[in-house]
N, C-alpha and C. Protein backbone atom coordinates (compact mmCIF):
# COMPACT_ATOMS: atom_id res chain seq x y z
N UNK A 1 144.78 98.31 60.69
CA UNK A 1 144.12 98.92 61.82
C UNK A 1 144.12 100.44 61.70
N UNK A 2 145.35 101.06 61.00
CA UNK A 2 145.85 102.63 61.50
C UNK A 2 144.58 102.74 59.87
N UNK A 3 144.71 102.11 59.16
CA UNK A 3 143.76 102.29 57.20
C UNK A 3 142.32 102.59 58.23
N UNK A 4 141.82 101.66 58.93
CA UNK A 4 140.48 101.44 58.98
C UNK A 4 140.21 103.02 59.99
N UNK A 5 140.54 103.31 61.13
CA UNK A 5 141.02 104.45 61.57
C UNK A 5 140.59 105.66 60.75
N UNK A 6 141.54 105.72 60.08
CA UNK A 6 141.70 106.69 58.70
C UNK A 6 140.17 106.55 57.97
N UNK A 7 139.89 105.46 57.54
CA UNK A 7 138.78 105.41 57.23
C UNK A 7 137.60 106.53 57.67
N UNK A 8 137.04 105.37 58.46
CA UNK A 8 136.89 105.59 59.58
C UNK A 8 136.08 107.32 60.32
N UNK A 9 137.52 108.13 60.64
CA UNK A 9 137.72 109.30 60.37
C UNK A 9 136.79 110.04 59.04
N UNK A 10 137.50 109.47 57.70
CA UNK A 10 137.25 110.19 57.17
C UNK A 10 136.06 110.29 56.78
N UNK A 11 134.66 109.21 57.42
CA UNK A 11 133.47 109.13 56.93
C UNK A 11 133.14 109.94 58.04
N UNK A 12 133.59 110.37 58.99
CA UNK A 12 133.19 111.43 59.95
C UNK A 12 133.23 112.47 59.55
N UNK A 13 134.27 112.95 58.90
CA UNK A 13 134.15 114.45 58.38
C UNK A 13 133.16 114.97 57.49
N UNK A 14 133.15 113.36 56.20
CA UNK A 14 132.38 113.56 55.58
C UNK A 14 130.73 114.20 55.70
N UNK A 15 130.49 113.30 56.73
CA UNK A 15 129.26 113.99 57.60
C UNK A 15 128.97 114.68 57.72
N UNK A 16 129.80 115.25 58.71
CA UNK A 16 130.32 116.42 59.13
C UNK A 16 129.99 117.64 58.01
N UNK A 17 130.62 117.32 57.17
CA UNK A 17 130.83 118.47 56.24
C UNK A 17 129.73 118.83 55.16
N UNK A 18 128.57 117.43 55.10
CA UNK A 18 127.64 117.21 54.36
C UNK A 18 126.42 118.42 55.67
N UNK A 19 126.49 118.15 57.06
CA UNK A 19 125.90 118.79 57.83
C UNK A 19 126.30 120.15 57.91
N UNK A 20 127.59 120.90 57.31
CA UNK A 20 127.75 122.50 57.51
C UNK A 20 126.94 122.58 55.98
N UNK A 21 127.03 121.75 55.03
CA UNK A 21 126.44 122.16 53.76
C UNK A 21 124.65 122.35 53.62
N UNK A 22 124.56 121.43 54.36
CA UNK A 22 122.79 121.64 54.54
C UNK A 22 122.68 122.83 55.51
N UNK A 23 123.33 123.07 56.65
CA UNK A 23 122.96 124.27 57.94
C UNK A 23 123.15 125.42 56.73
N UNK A 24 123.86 125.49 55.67
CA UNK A 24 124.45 126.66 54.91
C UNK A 24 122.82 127.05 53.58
N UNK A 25 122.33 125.86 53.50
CA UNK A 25 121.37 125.97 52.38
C UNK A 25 120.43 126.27 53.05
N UNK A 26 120.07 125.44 54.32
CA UNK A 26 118.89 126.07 55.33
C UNK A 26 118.88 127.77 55.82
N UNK A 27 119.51 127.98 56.28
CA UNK A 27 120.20 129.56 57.13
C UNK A 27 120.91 130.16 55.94
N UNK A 28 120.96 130.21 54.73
CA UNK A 28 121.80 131.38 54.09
C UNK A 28 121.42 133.05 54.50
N UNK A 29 120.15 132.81 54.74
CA UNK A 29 119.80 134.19 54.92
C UNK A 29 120.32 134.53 56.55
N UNK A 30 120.83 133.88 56.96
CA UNK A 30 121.34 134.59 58.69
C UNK A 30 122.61 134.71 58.62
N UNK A 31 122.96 135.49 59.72
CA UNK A 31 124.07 135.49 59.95
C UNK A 31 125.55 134.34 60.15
N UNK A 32 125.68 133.57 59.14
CA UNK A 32 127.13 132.73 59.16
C UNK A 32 127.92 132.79 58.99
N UNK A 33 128.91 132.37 59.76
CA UNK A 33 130.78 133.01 59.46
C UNK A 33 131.31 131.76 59.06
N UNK A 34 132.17 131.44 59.06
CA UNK A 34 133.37 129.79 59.13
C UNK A 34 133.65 129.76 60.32
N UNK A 35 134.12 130.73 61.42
CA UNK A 35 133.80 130.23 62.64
C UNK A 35 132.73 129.55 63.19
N UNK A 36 131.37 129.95 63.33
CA UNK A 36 130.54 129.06 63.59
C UNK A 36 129.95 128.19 62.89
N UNK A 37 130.14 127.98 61.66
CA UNK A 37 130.08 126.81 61.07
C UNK A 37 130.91 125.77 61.71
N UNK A 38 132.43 126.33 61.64
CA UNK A 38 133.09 125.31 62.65
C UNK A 38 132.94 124.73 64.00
N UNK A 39 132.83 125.84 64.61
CA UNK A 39 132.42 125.30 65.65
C UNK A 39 131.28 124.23 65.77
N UNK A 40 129.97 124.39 64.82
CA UNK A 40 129.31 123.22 64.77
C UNK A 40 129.34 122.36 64.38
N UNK A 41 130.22 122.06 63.83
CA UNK A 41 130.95 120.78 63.22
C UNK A 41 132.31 120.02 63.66
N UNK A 42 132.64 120.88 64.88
CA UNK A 42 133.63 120.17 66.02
C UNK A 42 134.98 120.16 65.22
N UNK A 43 135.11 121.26 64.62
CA UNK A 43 136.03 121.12 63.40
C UNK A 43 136.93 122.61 63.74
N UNK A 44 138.21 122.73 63.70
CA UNK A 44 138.70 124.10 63.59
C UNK A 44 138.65 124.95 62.14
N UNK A 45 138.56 126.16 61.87
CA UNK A 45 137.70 126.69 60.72
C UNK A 45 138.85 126.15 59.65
N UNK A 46 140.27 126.32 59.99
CA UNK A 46 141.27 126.15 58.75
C UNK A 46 140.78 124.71 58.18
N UNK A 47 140.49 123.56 59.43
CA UNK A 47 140.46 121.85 58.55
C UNK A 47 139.25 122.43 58.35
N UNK A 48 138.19 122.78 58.63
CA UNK A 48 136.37 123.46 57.85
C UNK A 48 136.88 123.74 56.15
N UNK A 49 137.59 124.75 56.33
CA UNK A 49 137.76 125.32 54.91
C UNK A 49 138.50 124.04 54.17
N UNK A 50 139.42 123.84 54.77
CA UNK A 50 140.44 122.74 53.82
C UNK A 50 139.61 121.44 53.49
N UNK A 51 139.16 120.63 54.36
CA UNK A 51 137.68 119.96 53.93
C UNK A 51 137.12 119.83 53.11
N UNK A 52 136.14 121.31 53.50
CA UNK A 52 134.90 121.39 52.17
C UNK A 52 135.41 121.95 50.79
N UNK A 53 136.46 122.55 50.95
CA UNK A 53 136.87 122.81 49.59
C UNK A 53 137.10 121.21 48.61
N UNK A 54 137.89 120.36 49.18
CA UNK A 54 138.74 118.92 48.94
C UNK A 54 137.20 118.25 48.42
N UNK A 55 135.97 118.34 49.71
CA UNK A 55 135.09 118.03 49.32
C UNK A 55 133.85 118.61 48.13
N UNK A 56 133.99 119.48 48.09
CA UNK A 56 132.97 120.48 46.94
C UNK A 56 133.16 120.93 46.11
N UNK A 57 134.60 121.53 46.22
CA UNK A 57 135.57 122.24 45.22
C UNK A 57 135.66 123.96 45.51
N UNK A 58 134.79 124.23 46.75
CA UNK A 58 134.92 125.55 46.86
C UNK A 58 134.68 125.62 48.76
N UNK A 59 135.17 127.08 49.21
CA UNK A 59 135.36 127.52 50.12
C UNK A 59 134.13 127.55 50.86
N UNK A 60 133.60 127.52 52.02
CA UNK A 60 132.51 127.37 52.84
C UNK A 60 131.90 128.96 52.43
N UNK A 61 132.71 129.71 52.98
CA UNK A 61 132.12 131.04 52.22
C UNK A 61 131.93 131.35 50.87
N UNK A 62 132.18 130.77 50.06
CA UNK A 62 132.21 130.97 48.56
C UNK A 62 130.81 129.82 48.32
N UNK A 63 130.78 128.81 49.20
CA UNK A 63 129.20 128.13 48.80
C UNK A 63 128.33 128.83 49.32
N UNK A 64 128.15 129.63 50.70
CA UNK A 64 127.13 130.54 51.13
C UNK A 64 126.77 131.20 49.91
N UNK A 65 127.96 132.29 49.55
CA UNK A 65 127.52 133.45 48.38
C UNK A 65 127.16 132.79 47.67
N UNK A 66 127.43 131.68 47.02
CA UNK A 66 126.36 131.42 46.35
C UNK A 66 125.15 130.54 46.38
N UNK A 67 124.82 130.19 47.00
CA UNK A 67 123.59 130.23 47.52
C UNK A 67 122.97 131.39 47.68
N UNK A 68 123.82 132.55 48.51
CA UNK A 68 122.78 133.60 48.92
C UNK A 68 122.27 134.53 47.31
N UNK A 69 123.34 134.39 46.35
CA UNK A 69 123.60 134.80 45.08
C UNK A 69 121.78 134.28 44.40
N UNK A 70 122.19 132.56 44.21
CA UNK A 70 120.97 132.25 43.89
C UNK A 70 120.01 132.54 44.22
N UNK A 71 119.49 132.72 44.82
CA UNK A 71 118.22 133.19 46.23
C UNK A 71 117.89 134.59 45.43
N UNK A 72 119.23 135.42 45.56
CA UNK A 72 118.94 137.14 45.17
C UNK A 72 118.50 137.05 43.39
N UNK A 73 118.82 135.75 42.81
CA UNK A 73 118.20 136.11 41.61
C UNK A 73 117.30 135.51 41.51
N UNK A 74 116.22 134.97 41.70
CA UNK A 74 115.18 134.09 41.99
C UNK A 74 114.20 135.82 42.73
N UNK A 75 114.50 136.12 43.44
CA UNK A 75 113.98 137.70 44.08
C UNK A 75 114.08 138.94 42.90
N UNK A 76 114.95 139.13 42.56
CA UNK A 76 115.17 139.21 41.39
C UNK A 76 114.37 139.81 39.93
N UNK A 77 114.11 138.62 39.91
CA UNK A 77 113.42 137.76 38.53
C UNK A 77 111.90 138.45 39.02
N UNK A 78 111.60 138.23 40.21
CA UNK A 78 109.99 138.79 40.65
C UNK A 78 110.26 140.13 40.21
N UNK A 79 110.72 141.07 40.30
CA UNK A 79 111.00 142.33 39.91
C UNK A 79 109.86 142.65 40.84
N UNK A 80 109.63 142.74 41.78
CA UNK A 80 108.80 143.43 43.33
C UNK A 80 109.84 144.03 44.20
N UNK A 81 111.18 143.62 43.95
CA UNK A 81 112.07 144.58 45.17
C UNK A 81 113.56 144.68 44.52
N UNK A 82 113.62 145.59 45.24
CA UNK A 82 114.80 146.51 44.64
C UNK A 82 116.21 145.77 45.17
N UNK A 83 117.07 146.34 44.72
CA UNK A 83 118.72 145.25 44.55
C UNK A 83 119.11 145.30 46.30
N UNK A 84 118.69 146.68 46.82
CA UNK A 84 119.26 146.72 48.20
C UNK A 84 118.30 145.44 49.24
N UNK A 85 116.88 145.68 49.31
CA UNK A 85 116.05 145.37 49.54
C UNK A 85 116.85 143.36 49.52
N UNK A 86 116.61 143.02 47.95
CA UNK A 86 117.21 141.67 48.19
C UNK A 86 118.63 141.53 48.89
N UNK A 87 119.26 142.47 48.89
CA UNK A 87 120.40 142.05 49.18
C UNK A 87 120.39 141.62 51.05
N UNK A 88 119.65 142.55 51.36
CA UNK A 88 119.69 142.45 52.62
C UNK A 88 118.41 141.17 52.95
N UNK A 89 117.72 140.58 52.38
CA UNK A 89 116.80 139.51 52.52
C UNK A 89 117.62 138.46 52.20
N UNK A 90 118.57 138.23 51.79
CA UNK A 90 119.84 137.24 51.62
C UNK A 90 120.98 137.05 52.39
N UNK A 91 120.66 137.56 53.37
CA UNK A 91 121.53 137.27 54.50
C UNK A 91 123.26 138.41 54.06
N UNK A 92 122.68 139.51 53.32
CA UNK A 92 124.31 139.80 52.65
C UNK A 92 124.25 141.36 54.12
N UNK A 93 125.37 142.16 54.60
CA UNK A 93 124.88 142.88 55.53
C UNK A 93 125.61 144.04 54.45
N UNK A 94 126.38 144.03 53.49
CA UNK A 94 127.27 145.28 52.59
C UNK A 94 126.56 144.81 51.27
N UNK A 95 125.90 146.11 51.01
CA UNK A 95 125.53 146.07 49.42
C UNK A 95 126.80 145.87 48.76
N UNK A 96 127.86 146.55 48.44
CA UNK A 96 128.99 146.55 48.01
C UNK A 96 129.52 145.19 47.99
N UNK A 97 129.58 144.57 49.04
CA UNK A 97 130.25 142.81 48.83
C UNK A 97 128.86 142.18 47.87
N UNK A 98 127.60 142.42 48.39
CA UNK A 98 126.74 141.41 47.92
C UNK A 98 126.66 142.01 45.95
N UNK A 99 126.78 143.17 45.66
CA UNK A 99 126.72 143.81 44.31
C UNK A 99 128.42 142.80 43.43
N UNK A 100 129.34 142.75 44.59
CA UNK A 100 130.77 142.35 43.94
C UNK A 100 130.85 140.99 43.58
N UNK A 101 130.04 139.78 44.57
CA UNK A 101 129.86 138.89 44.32
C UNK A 101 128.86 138.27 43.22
N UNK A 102 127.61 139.10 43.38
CA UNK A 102 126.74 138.98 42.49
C UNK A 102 127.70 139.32 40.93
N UNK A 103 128.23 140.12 40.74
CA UNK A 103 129.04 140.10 39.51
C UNK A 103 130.07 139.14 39.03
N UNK A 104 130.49 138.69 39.99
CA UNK A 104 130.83 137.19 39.68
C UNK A 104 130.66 136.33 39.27
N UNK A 105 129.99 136.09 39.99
CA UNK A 105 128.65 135.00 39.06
C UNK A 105 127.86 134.55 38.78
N UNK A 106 127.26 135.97 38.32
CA UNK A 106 126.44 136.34 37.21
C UNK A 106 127.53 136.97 35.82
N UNK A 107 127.90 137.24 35.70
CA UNK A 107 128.73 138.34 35.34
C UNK A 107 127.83 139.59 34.70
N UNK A 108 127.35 140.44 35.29
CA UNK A 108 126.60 141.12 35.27
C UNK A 108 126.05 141.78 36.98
N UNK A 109 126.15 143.28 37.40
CA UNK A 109 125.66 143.84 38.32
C UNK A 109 124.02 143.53 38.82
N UNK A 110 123.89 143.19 39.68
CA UNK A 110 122.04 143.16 40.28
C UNK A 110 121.20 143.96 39.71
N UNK A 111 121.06 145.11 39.37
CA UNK A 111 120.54 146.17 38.60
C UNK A 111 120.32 145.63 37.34
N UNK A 112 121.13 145.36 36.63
CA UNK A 112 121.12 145.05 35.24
C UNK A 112 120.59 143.53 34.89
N UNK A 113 120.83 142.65 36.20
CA UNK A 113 120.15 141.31 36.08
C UNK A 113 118.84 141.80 36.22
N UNK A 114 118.25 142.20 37.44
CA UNK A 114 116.54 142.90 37.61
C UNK A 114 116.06 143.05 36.38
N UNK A 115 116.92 143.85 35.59
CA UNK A 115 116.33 144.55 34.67
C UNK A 115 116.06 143.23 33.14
N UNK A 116 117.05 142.93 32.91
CA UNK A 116 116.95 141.65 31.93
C UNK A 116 116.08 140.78 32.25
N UNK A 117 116.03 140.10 33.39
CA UNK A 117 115.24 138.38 34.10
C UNK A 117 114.43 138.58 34.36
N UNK A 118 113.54 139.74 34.85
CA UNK A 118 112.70 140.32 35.31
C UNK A 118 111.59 139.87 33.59
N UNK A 119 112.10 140.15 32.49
CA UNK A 119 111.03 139.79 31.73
C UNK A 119 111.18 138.65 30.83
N UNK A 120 112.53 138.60 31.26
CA UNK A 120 113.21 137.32 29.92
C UNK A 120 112.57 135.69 30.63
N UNK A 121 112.13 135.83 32.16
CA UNK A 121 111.42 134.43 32.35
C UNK A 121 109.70 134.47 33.06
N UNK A 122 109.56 135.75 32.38
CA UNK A 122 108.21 135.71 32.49
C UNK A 122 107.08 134.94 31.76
N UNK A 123 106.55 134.45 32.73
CA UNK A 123 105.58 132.85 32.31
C UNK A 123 106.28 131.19 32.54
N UNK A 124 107.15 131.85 32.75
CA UNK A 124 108.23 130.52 33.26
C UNK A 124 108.35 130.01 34.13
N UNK A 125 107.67 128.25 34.62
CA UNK A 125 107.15 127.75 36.26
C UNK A 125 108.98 128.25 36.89
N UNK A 126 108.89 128.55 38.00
CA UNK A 126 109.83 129.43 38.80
C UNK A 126 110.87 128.02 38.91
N UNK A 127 110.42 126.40 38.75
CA UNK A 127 111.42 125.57 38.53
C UNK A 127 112.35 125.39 37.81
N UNK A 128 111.62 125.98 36.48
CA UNK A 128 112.19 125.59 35.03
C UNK A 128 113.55 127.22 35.28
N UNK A 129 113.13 128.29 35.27
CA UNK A 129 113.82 129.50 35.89
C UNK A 129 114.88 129.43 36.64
N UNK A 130 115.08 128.91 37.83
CA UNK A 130 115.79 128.91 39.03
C UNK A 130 116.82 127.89 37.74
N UNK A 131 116.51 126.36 37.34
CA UNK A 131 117.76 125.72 36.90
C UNK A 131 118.49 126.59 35.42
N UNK A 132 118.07 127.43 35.02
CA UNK A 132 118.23 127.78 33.58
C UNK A 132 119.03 128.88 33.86
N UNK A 133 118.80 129.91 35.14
CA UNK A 133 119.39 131.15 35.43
C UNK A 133 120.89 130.87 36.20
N UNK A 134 120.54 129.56 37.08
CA UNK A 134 121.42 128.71 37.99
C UNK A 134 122.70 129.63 37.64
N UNK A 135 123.34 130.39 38.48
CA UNK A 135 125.10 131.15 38.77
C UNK A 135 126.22 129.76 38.50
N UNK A 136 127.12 129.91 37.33
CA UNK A 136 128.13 129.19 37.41
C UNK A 136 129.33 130.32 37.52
N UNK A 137 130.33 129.50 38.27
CA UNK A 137 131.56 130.42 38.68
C UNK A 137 132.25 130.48 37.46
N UNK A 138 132.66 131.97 36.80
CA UNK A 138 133.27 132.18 35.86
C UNK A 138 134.37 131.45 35.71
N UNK A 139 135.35 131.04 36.66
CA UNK A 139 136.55 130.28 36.73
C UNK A 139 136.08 128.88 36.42
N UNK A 140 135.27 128.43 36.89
CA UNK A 140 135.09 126.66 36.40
C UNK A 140 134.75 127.03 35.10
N UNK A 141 133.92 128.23 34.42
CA UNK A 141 133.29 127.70 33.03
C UNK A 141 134.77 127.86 32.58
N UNK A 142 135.86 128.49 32.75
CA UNK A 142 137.00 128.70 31.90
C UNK A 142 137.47 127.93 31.79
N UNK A 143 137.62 127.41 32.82
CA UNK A 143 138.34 125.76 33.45
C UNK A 143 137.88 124.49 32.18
N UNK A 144 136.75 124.32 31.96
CA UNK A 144 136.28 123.75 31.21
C UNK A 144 136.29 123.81 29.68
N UNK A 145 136.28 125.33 29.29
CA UNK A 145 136.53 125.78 28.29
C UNK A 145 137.80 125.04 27.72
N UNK A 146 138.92 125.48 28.48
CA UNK A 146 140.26 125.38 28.56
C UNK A 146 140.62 123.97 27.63
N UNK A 147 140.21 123.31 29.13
CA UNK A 147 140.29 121.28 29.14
C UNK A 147 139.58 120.68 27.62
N UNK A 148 138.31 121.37 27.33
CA UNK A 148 137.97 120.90 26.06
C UNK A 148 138.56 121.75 24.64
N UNK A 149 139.49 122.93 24.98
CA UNK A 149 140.25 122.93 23.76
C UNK A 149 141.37 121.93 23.84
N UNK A 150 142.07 121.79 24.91
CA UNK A 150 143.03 120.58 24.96
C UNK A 150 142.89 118.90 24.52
N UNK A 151 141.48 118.79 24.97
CA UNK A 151 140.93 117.41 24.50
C UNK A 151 141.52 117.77 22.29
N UNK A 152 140.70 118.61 22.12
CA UNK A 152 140.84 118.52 20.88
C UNK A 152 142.08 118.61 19.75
């Protein structure tokens, strides 16, 4: 009875947590905190964060940035607007955080991506682009790195 419960529960959160992940891909460009994510998900922000991490592998704010990350290089790549310009069309409100994150992962500054992507996927349907440029977090590629020297 207490298993099914548990269950139960936990296909609620799941929900739950599948619904802050879509509100996060829809709205990246507005204003979202982990408070009101939580709050719309009837959730207090610490079980929010502890959650979606368990569930995704990363922090509610760390999936925004990137999302909003992706978005800014896709803008980007058009080479029509300048690094501040996207930054602030991405829902970011500090060039400085959105320039720090973007170096993350990308590993490379906004400026210097503009300047590279801007011609390196020119003629390229913007589908084929978006999956090829796709931001991986420097820590998982290491992560991986790592695990497959150990395999060997």
């Amino acid at each position: 009875m207490a298993g099914e419960r548990d269950g139960e529960r936990r296909l609620e959160d799941l929900a739950r947590l599948r619904r802050v992940r879509d509100r996060i891909d829809r709205e990246y460009a507005g204003p979202l905190d982990v408070e009101e994510l939580a709050r719309g998900a009837c959730m207090s922000s610490g079980h929010l964060t502890r959650e979606f991490g368990l569930a995704y592998g990363e922090s509610p704010y760390s999936y925004l940035m990137t999302r909003r990350v992706e978005r800014a290089m896709a803008l980007l790549r058009r080479g029509d607007l300048g690094v501040t310009e996207v930054c602030f069309a991405v829902g970011c409100a500090s060039l400085g955080t959105f320039s720090t994150r973007f170096s993350e992962l990308v590993g490379m500054p906004p400026s210097e991506y503009r300047r590279r992507e801007a011609r390196a996927t020119e003629g390229m349907p913007s589908c084929v682009a978006k999956q090829v440029t796709r931001p991986v977090r420097r820590r998982a590629v290491r992560n991986r790195e790592e695990r497959a020297v150990a395999r060997s």
